[in-house]
Every structure is written in C-alpha cells, then in structure tokens.
N, C-alpha and C. Protein backbone atom coordinates (compact mmCIF):
# COMPACT_ATOMS: atom_id res chain seq x y z
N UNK A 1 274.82 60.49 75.98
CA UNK A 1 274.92 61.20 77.23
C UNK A 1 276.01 60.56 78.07
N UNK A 2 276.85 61.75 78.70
CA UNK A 2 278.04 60.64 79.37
C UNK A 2 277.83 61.54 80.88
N UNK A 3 277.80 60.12 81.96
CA UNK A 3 278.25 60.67 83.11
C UNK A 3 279.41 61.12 83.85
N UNK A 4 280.12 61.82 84.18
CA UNK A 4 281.08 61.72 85.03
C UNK A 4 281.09 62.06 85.96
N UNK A 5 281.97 60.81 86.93
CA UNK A 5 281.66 60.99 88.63
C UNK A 5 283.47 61.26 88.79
N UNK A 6 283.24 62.24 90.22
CA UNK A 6 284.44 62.34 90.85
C UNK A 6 285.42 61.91 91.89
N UNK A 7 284.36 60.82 92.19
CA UNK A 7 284.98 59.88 93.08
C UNK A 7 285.94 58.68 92.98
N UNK A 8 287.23 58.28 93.79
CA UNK A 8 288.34 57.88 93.54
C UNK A 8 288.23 56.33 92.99
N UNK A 9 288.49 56.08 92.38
CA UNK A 9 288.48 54.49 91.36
C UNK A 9 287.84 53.54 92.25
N UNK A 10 288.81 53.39 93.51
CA UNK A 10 288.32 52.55 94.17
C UNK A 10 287.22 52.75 94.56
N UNK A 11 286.07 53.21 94.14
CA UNK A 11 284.45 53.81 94.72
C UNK A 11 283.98 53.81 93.52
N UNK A 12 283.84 53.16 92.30
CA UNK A 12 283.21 53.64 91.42
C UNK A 12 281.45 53.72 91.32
N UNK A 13 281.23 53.38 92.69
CA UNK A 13 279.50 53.57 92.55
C UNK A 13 279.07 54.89 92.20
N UNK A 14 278.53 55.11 91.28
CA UNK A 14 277.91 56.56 91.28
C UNK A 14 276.51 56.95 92.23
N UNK A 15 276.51 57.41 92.69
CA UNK A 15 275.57 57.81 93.82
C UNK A 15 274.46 59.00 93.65
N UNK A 16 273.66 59.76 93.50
CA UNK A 16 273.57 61.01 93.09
C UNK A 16 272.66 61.33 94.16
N UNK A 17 273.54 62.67 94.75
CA UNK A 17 272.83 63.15 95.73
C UNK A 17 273.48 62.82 97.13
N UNK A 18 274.36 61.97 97.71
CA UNK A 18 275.32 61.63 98.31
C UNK A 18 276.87 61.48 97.93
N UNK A 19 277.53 62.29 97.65
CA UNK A 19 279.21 62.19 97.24
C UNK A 19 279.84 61.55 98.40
N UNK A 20 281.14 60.98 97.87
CA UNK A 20 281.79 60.93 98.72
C UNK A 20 282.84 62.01 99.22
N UNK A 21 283.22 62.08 100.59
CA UNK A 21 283.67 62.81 101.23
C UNK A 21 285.30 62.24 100.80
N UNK A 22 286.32 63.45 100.60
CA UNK A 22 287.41 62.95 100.20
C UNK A 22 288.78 63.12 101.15
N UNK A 23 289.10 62.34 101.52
CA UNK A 23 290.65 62.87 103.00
C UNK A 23 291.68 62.11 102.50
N UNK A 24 292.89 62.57 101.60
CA UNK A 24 293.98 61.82 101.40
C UNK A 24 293.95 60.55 101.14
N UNK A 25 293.04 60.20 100.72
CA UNK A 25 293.32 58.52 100.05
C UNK A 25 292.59 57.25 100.80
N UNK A 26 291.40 58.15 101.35
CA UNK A 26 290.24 57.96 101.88
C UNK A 26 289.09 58.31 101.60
N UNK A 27 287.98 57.80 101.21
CA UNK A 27 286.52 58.20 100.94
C UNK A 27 285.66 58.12 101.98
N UNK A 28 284.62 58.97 102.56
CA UNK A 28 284.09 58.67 103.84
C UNK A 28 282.63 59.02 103.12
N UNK A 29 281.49 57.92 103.26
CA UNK A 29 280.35 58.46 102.99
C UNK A 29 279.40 58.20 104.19
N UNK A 30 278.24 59.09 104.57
CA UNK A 30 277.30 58.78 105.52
C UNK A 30 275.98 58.31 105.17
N UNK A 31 275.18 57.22 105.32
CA UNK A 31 273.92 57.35 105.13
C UNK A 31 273.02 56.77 106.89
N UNK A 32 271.96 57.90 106.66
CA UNK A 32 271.02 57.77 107.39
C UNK A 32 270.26 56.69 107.47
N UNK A 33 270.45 55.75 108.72
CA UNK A 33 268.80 54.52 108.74
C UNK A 33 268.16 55.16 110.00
N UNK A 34 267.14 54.32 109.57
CA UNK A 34 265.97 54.58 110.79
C UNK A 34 266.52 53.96 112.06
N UNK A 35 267.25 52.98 112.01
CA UNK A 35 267.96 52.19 113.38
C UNK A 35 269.25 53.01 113.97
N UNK A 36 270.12 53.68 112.40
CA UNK A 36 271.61 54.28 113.08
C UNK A 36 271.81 55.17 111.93
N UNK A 37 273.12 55.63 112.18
CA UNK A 37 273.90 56.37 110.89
C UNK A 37 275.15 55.35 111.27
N UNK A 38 274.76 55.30 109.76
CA UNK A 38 275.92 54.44 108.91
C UNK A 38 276.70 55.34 107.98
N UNK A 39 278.32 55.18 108.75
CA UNK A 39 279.34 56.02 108.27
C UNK A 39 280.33 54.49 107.41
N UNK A 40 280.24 54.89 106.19
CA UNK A 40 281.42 53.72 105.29
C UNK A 40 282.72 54.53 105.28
N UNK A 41 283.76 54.28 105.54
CA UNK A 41 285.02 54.38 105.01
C UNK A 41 285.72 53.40 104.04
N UNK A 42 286.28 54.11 103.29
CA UNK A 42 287.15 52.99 102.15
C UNK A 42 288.37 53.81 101.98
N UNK A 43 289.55 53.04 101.57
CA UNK A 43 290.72 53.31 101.10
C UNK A 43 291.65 53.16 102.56
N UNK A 44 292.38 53.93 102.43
CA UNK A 44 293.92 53.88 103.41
C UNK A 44 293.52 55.14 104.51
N UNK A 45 293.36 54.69 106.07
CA UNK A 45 293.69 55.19 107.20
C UNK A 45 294.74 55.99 107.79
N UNK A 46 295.45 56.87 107.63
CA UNK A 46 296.91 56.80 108.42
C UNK A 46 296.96 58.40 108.45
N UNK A 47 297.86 58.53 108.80
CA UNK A 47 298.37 59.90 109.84
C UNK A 47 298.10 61.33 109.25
N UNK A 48 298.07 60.84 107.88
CA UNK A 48 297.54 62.11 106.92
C UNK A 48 295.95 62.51 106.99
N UNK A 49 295.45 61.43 107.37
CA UNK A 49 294.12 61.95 107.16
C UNK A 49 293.02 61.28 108.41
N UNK A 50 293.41 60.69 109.77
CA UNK A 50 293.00 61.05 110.65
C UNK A 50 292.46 61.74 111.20
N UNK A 51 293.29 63.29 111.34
CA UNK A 51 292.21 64.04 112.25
C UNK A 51 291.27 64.46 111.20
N UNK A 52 290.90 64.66 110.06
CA UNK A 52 289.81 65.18 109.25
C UNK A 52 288.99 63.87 109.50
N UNK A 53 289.32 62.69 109.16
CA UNK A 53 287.84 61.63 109.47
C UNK A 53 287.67 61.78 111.00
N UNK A 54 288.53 61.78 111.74
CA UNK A 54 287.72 61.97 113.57
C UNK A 54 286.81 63.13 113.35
N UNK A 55 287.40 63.99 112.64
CA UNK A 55 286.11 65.54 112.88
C UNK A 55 285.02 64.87 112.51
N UNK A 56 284.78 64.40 111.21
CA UNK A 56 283.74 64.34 110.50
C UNK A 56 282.89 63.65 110.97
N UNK A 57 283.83 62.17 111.15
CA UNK A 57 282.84 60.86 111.86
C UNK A 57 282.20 61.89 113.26
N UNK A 58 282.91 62.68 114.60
CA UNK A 58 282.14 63.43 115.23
C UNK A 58 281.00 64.33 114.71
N UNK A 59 281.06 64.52 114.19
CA UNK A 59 279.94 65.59 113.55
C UNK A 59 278.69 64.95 113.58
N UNK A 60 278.60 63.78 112.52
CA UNK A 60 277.91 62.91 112.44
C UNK A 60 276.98 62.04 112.93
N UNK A 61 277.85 62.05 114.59
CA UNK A 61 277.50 61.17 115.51
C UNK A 61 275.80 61.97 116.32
N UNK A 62 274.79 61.50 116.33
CA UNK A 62 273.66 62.34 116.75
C UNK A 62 273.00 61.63 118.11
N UNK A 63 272.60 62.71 119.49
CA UNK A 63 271.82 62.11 119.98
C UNK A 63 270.69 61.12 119.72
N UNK A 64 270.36 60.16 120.47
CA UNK A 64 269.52 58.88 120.18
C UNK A 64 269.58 58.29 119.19
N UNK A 65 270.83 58.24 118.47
CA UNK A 65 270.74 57.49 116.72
C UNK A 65 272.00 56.96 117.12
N UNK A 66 271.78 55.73 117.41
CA UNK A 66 273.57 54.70 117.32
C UNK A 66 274.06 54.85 116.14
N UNK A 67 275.89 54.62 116.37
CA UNK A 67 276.41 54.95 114.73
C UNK A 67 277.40 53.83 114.59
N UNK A 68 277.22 53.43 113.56
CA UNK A 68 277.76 52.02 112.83
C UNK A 68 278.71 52.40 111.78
N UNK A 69 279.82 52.25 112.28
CA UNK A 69 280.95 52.73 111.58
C UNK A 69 281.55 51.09 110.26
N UNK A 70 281.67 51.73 108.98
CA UNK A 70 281.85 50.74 108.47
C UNK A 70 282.88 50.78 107.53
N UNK A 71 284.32 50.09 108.31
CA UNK A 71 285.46 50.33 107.60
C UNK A 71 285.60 48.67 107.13
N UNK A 72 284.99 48.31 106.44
CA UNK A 72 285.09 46.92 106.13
C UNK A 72 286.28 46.85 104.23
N UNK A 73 286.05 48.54 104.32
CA UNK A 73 286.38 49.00 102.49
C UNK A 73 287.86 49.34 103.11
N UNK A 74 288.11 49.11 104.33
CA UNK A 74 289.91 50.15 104.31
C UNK A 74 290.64 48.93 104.12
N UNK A 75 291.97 49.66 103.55
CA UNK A 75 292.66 48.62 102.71
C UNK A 75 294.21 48.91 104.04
N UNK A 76 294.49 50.05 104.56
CA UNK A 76 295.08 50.05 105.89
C UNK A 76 295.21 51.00 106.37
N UNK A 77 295.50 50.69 107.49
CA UNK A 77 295.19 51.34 109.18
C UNK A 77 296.24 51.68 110.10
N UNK A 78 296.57 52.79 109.61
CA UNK A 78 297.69 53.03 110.77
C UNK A 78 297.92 52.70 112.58
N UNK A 79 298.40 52.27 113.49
CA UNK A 79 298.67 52.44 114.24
C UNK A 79 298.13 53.74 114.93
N UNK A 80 298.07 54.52 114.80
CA UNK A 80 298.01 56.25 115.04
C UNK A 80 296.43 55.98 115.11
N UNK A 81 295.79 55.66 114.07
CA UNK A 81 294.30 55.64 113.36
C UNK A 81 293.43 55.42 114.36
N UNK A 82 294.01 54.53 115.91
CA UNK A 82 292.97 53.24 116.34
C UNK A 82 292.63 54.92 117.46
N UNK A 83 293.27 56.16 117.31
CA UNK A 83 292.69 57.38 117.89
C UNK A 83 291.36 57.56 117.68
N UNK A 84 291.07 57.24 116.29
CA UNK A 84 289.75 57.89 115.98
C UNK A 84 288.61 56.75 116.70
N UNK A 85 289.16 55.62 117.13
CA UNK A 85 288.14 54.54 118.12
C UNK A 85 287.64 55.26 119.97
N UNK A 86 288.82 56.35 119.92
CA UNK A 86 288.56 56.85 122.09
C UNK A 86 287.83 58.31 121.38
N UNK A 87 287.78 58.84 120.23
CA UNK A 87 286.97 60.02 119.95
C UNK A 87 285.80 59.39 119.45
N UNK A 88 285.13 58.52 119.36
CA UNK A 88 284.39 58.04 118.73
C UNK A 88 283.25 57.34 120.52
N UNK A 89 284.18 56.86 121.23
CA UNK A 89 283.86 56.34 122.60
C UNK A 89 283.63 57.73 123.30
N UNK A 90 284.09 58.11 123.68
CA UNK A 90 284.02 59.63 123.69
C UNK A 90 282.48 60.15 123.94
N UNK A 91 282.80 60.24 122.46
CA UNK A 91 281.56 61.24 122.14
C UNK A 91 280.08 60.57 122.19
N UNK A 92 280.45 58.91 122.07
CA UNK A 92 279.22 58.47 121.99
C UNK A 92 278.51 57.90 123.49
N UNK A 93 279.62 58.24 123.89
CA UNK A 93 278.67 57.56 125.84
C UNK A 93 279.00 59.59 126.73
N UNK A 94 279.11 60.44 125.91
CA UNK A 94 278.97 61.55 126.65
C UNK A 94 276.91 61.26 125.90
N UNK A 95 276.61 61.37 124.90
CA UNK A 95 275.41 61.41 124.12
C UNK A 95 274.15 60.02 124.83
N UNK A 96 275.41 59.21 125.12
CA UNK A 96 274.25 57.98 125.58
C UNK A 96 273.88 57.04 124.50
N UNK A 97 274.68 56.99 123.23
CA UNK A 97 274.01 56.15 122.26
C UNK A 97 275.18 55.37 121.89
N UNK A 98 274.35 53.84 121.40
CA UNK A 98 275.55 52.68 121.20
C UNK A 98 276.25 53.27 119.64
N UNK A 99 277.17 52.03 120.03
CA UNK A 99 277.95 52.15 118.30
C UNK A 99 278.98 50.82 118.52
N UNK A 100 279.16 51.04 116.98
CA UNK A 100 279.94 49.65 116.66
C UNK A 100 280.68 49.45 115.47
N UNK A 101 281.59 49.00 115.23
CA UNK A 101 282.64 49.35 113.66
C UNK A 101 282.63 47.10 113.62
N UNK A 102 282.38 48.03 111.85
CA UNK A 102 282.30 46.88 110.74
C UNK A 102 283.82 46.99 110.45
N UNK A 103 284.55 46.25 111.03
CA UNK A 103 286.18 46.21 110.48
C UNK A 103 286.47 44.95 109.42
N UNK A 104 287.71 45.57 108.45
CA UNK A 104 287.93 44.77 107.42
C UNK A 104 289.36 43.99 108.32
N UNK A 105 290.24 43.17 107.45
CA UNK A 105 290.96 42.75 108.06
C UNK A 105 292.19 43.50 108.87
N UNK A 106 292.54 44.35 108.53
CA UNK A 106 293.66 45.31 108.80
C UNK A 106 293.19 45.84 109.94
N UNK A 107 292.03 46.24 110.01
CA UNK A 107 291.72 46.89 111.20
C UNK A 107 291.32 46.06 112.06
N UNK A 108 290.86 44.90 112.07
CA UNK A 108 290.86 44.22 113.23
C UNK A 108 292.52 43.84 113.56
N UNK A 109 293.31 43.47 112.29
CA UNK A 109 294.78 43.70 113.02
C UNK A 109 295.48 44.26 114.11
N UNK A 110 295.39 45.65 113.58
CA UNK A 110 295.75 46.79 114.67
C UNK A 110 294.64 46.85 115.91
N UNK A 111 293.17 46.59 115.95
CA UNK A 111 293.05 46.62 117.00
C UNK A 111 293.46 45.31 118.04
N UNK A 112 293.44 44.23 117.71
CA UNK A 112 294.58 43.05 118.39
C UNK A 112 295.67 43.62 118.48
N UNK A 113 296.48 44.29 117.62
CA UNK A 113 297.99 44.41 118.12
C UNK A 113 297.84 45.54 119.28
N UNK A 114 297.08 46.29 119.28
CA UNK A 114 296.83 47.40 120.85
C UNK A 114 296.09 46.98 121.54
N UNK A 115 295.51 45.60 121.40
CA UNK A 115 294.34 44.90 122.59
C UNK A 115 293.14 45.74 123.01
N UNK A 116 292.50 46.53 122.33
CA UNK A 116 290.99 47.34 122.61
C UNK A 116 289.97 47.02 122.32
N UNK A 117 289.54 47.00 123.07
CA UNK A 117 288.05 46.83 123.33
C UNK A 117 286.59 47.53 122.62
N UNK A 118 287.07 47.10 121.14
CA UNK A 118 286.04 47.42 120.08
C UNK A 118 284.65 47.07 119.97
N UNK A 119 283.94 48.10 120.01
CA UNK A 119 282.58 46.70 120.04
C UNK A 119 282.73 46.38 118.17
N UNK A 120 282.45 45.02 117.94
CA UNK A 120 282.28 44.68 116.79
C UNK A 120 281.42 44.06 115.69
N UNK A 121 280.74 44.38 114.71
CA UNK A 121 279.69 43.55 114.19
C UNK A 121 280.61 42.57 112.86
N UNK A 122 280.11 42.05 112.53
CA UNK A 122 280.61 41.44 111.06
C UNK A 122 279.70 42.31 109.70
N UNK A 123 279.46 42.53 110.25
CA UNK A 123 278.35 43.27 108.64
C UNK A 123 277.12 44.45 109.35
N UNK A 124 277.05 45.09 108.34
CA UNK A 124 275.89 46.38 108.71
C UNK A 124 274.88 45.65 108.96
N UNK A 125 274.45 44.92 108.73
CA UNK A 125 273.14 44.05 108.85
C UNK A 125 273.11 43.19 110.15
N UNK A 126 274.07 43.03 110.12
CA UNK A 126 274.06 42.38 111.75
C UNK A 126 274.29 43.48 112.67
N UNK A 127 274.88 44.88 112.76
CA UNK A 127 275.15 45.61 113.52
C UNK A 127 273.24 46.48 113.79
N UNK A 128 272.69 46.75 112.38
CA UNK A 128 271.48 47.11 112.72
C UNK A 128 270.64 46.51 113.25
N UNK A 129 270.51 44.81 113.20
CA UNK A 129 270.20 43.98 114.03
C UNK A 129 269.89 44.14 115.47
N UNK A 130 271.22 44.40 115.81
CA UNK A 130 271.47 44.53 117.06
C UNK A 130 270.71 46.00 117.85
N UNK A 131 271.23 46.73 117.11
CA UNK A 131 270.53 48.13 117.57
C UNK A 131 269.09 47.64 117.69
N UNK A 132 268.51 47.41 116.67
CA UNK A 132 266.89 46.90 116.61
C UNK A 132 266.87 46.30 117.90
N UNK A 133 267.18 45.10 118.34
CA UNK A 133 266.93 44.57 119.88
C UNK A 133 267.29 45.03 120.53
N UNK A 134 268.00 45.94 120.73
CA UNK A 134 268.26 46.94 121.80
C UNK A 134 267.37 47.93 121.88
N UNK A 135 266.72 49.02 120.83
CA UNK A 135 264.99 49.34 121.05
C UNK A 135 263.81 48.73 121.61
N UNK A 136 263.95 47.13 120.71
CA UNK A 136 263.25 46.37 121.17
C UNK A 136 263.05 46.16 123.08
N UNK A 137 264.57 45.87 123.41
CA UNK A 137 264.22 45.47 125.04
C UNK A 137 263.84 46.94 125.74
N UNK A 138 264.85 47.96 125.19
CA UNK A 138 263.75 49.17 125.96
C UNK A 138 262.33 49.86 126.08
N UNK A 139 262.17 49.03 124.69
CA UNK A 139 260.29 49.54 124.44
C UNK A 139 259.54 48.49 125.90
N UNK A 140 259.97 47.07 125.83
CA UNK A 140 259.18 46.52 126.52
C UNK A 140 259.57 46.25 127.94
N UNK A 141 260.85 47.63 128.66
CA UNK A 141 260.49 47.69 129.55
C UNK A 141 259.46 49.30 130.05
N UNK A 142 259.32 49.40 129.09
CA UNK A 142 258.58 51.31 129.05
C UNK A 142 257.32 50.89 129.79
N UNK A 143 256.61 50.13 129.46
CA UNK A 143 255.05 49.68 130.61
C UNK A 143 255.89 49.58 131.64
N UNK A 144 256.40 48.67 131.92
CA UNK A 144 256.95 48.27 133.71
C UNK A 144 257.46 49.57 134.25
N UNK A 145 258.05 51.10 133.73
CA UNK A 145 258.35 51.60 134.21
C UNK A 145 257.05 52.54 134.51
N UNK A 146 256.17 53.01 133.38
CA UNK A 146 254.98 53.67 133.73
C UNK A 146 253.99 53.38 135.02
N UNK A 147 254.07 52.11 135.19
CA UNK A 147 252.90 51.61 135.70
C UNK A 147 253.36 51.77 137.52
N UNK A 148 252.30 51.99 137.73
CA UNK A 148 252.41 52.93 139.76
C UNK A 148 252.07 51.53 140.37
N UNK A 149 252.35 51.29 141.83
CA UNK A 149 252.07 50.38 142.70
C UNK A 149 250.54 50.82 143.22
C-alpha cells in the first residue's frame, strides 16, 4: 500500500484530515486548542504570497480564542510581509482577543530592522502558557466582580 501526500518537501508530515494550505512557496496550516488557534507557517514570506496568508490568517482569527501565530518554519520574510503583523493587530483588538507570533530567525530580523512592537513567545508552549494565565487571572477576578456591597 503506498501513500501519497501533496504537500511541499519541506512539510513532509503527513497529516490526514488537516492539509496544508498552499501560497507560493508557503504552507499555512491551522490547528484548533482549547487555549488558542494555532496558525503554523513554513517556507518563504514575500510579496507573492502575502495578501493570500493575511486573508487566511484573518479568517481564522475567532472571537474569545487568542491566536498564536507560528512562523518559527519560515525560512524568509520579506520586508513588505511585517503587513500581515497591523492586519493581524487589527483584527485582533477590534475582537478583544490576545495573540502572539512564534518567530524563527528571519522574522525576528525584519521585525528589529522596522522596530515593532511584536508580542513574542519562543515556542507554542510557552505562548499557550501564557494565554492559560491570562484565563486564569480573569476567572479569579469573576467573584470580586459578582459580589454586591
């Protein structure tokens, strides 16, 4: 029995039931946690295929579910690219929910060379972390707000 997957070399995980999403020399996949949506990007960023990942990553983005963007797989990042960071800000404080990008080296490059103000995790695991204590401190101010004088 032979499998074949259609996803670009650099991705050879086979997945079934989640593909990857394909934009010019970019793979974009989404998975759902209970803390956020976690969007991975891998491959090359740049001018060709920008505005299709800003759509998508928007799409994606859902009331009350922070989204943890994880380009830790891009290999580079256009200049042009660090757009899809003010559509991403954007959309996520019109909604009210945090977010945060897992950057690989290139992309923390370019965001130093334009000086912005990324929020940043080092790893998905530390970014869901974070979300978690951030539920955490709002659950335990939910009594103090219920409670009447």
């Amino acid at each position: 029995m032979t499998f074949t997957n259609n996803t670009p070399a650099m991705d050879r995980h086979f997945r079934y039931g989640n593909p990857a999403v394909i934009f010019d020399g970019a793979s974009m996949r989404a998975y759902c946690r209970q803390l956020a949506t976690v969007v991975s990007i891998k491959g090359d960023v740049d001018s060709n295929n920008i505005e299709q990942i800003a759509s998508h990553v928007n799409r994606l983005i859902l009331p009350e579910k922070p989204l943890a963007l994880d380009l830790s797989g891009v290999n580079s990042f256009a200049p042009q690219a660090v757009s899809l960071f003010y559509d991403i800000d954007e959309r996520c404080g019109a909604l009210g929910v945090d977010w945060t990008v897992i950057a690989s080296q290139s992309v923390i490059a370019e965001i130093r060379r334009q000086e912005m103000g990324v929020p940043l995790s080092s790893s998905v695991p530390e970014a869901l972390h974070h979300f978690d204590e951030g539920n955490m401190a709002r659950r335990r101010l939910l009594p103090l707000l219920t409670k009447s004088a």
